[in-house]
C-alpha atoms as a PDB file:
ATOM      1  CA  UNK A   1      76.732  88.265  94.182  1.00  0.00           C
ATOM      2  CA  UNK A   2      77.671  91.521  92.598  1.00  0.00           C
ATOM      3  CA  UNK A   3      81.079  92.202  91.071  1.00  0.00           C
ATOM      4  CA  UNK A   4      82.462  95.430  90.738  1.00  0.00           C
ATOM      5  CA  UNK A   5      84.450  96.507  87.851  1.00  0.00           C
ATOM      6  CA  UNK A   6      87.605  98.401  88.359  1.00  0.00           C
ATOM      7  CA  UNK A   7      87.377 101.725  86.185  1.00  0.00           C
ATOM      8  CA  UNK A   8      90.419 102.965  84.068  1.00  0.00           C
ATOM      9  CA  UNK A   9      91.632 105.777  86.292  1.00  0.00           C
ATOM     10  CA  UNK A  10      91.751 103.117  89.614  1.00  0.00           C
ATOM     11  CA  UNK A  11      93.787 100.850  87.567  1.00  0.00           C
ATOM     12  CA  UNK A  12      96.277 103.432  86.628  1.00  0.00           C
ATOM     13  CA  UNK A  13      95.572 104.715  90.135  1.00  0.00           C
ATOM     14  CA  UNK A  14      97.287 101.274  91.228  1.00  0.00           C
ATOM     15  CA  UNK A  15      99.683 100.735  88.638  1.00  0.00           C
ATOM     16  CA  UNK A  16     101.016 104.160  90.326  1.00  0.00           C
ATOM     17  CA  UNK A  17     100.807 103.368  93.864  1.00  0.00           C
ATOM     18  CA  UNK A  18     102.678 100.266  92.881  1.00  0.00           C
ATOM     19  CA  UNK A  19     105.752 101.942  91.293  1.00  0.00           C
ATOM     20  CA  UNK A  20     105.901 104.505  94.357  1.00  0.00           C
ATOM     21  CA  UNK A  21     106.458 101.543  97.018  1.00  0.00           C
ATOM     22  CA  UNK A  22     108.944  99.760  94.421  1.00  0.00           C
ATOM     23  CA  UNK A  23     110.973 102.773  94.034  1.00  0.00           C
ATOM     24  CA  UNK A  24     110.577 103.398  98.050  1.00  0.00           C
ATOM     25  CA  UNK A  25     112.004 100.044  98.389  1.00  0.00           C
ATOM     26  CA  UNK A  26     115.393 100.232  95.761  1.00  0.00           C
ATOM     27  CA  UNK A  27     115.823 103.653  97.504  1.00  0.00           C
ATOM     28  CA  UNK A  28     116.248 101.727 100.693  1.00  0.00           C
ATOM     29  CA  UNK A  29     117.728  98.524  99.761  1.00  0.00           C
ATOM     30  CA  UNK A  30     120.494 101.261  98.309  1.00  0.00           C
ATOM     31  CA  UNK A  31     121.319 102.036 101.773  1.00  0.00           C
ATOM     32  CA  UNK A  32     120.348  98.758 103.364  1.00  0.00           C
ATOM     33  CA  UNK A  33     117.831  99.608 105.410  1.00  0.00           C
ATOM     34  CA  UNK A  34     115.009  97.354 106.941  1.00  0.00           C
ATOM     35  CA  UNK A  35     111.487  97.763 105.377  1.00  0.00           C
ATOM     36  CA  UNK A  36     108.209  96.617 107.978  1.00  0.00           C
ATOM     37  CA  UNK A  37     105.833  94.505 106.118  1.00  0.00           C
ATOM     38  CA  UNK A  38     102.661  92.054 106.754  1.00  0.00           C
ATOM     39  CA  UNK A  39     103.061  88.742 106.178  1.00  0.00           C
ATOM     40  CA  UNK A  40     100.275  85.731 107.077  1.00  0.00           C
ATOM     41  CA  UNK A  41      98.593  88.465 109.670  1.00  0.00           C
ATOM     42  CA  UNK A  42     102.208  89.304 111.363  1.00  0.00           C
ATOM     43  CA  UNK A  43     104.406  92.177 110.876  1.00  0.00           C
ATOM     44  CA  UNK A  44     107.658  91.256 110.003  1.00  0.00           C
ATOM     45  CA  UNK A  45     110.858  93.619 109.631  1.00  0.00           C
ATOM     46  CA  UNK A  46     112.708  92.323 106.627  1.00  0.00           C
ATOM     47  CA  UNK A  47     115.694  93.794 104.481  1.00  0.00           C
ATOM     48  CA  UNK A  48     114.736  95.740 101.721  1.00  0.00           C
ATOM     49  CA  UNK A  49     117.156  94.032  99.622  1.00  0.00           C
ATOM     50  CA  UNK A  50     115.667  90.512 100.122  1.00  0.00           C
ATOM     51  CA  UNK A  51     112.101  92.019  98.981  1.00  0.00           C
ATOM     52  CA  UNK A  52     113.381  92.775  95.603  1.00  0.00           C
ATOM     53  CA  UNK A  53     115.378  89.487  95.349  1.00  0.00           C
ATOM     54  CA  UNK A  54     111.772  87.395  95.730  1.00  0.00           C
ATOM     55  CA  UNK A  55     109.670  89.165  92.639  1.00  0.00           C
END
């Protein structure tokens, strides 16, 4: 089996994409919204707020 190594740019690539949805998220738990996520194969509509609480 083959692994494939992750080059710089997709890293940072990530690293980015990461800090978008974060900052999506505080933006919404700022006005307490209600964020749709997938959790064990189900979506689940969950406060923003209680996302940031769990990392």
């Amino acid at each position: 089996m083959r692994t494939k190594k992750i080059s710089k740019m997709g890293l940072e690539a990530c690293e980015s994409l990461k800090r978008a949805v974060r900052k999506e998220i505080e933006k919404k738990a700022l006005l307490g919204q209600h964020v749709i996520i997938r959790r064990n194969g189900k979506t689940c509509r969950v406060t923003a707020s209680s996302l940031l609480k769990k990392k």
